[in-house]
C-alpha atoms as a PDB file:
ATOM      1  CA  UNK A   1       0.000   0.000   0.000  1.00  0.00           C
ATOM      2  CA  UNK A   2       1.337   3.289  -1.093  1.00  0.00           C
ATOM      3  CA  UNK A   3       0.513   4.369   3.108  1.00  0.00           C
ATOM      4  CA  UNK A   4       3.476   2.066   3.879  1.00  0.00           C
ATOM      5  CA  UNK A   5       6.111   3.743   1.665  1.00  0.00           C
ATOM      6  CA  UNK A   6       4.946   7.244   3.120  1.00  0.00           C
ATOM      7  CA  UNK A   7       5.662   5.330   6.903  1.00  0.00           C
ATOM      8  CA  UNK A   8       9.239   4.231   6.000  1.00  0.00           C
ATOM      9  CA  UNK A   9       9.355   8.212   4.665  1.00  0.00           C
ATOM     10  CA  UNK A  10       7.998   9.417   7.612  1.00  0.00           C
ATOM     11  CA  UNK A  11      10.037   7.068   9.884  1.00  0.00           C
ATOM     12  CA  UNK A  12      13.197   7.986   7.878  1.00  0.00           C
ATOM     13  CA  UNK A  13      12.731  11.543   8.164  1.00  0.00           C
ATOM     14  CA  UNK A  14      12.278  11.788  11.928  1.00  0.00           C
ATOM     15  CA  UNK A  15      15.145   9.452  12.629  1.00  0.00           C
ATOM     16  CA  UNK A  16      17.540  11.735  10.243  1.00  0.00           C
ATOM     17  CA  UNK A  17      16.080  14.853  11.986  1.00  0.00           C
ATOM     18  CA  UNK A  18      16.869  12.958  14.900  1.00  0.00           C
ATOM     19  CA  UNK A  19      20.308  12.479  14.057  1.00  0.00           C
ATOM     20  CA  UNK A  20      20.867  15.761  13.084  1.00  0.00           C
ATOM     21  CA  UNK A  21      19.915  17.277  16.184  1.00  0.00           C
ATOM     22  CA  UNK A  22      22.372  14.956  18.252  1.00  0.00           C
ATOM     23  CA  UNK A  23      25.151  15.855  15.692  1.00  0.00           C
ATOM     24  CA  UNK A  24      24.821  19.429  16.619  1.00  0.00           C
ATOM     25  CA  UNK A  25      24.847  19.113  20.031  1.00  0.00           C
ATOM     26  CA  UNK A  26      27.848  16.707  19.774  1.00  0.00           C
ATOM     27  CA  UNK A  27      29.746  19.842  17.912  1.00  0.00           C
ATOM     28  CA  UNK A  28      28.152  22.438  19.859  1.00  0.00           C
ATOM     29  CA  UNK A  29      26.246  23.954  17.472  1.00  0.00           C
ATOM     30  CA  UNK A  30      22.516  24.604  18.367  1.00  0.00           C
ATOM     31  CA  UNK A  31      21.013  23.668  14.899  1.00  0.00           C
ATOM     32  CA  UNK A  32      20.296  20.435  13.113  1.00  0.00           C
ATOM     33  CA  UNK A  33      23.030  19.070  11.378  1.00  0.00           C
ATOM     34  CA  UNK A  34      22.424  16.731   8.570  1.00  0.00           C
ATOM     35  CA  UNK A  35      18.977  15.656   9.375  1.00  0.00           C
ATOM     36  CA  UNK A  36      17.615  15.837   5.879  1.00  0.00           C
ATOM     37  CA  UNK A  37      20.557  14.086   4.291  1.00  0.00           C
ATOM     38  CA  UNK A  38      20.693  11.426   6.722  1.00  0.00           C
ATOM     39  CA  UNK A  39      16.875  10.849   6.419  1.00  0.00           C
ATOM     40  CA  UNK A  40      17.733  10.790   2.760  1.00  0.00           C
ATOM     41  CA  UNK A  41      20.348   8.085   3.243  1.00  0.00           C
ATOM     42  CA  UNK A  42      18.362   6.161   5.645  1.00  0.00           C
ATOM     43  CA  UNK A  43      15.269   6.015   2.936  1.00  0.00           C
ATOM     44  CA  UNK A  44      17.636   4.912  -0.015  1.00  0.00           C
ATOM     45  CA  UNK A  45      18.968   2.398   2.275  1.00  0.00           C
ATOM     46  CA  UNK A  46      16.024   0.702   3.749  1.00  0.00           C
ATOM     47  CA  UNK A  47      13.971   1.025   0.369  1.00  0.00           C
ATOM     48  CA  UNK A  48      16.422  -0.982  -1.502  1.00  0.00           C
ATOM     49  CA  UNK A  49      16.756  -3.248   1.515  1.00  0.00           C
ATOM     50  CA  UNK A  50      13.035  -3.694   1.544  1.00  0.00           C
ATOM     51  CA  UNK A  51      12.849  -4.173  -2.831  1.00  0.00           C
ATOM     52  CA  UNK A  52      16.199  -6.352  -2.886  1.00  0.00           C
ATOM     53  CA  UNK A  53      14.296  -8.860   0.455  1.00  0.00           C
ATOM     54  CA  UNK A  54      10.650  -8.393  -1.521  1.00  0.00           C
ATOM     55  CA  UNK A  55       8.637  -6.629   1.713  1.00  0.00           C
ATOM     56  CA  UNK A  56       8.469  -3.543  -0.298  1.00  0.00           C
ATOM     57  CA  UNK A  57       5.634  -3.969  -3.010  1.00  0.00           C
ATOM     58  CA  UNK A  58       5.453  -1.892  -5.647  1.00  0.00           C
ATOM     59  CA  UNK A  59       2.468   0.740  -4.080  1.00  0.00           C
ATOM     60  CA  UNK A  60       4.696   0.885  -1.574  1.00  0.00           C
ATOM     61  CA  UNK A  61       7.400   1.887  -3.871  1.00  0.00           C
ATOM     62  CA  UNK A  62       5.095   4.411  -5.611  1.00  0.00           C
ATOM     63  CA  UNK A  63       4.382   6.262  -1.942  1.00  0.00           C
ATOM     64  CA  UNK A  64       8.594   6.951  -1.417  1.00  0.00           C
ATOM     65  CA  UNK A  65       8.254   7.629  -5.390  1.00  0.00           C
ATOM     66  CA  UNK A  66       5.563  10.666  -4.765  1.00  0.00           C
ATOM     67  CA  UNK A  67       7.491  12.217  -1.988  1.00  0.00           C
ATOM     68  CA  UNK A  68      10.862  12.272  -3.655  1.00  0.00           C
ATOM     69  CA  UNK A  69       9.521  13.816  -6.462  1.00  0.00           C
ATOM     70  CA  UNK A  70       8.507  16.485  -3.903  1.00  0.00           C
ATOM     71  CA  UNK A  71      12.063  15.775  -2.120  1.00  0.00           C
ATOM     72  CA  UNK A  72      13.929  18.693  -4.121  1.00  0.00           C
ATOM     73  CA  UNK A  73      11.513  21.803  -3.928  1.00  0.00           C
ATOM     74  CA  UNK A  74      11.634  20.855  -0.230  1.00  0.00           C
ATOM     75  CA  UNK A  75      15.268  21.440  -0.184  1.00  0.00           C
ATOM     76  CA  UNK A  76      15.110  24.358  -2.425  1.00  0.00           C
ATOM     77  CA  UNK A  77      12.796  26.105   0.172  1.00  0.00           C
ATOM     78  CA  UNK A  78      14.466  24.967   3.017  1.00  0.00           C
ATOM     79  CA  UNK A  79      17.808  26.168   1.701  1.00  0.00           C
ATOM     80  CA  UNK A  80      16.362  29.446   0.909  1.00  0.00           C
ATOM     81  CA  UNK A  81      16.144  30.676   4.586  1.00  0.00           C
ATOM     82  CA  UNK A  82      19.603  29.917   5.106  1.00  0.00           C
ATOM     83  CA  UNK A  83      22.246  32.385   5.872  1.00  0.00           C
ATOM     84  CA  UNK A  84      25.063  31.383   3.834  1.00  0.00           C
ATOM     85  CA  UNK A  85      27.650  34.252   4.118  1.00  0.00           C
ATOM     86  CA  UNK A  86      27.324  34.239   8.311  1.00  0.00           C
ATOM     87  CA  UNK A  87      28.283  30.537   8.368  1.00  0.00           C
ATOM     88  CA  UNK A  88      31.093  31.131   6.014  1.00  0.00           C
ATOM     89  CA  UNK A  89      32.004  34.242   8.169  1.00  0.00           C
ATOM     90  CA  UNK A  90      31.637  31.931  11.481  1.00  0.00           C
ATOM     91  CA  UNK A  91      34.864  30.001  10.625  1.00  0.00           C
ATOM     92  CA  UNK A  92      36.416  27.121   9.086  1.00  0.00           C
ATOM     93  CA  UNK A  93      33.948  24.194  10.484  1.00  0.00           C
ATOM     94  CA  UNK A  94      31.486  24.936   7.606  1.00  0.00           C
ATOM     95  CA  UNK A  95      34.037  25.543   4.745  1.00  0.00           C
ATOM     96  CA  UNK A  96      35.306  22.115   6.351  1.00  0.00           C
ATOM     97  CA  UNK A  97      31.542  20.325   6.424  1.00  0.00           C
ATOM     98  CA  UNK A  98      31.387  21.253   3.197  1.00  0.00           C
ATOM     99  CA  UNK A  99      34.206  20.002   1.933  1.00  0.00           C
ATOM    100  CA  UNK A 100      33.794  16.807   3.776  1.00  0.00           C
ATOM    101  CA  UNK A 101      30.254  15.769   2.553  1.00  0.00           C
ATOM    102  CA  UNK A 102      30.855  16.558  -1.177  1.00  0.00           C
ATOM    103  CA  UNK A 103      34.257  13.982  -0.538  1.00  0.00           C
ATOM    104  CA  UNK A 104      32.075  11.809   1.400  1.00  0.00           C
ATOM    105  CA  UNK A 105      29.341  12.036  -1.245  1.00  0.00           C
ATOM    106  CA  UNK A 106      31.939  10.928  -3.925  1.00  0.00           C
ATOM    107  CA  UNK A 107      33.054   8.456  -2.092  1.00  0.00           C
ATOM    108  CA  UNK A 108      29.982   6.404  -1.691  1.00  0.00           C
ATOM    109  CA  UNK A 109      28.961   6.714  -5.372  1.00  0.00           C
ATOM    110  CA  UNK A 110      30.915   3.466  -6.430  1.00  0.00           C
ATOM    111  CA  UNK A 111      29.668   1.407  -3.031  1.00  0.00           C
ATOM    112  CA  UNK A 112      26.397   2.593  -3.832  1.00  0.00           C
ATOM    113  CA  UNK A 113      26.695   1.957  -7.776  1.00  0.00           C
ATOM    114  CA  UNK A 114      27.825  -1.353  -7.245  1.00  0.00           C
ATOM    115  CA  UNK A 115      26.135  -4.009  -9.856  1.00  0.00           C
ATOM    116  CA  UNK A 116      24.898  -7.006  -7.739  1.00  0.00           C
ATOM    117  CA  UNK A 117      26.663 -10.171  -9.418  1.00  0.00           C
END
């Protein structure tokens, strides 16, 4: 049922947000830290999981399918309230985050990638 694809959504999104918010207190920083992108992770994880295993039927597949479609203008909004040139300004740690997840980003593109054989 497509309701079950918006759950694992759902469930992905408040553990990343989740995550996020323990991040930032683990650096100090009183914001969330990653939450969308490790909900985003988290849902491409589990959803393959759950086609690859056979739990994840295919209305299930067209609920995450709806929402990522509405995944980007999400992001676009969100990013829009975001003050870029006082976290550049506040130092090195976001030049450095920045840095870091593009590397990171690279580096999971062959893991992720990988044809199963």
């Amino acid at each position: 049922m497509v309701i079950y694809g918006v759950a694992l959504l759902a469930f992905c999104y408040l553990t990343g947000i989740f995550l996020g918010d323990v991040l930032g207190a683990l650096l100090g920083v009183k914001a969330n830290v990653g939450g969308v992108g490790f909900a985003m992770l988290l849902l491409i994880i589990l959803s393959n999981k759950g086609i690859d295993s056979g739990w994840l039927d295919k209305k299930s597949q067209e609920g995450i399918a709806f929402w990522s479609a509405m995944y980007i203008p999400i992001v676009v909004a969100m990013s829009s309230i975001q003050n870029v040139v006082a976290a550049l300004s506040g130092g090195v740690v976001a030049i450095l985050g920045g840095i870091l997840g593009v590397a990171l980003g690279f580096a999971f593109i062959p893991i992720l990638s990988r044809k199963k054989g």
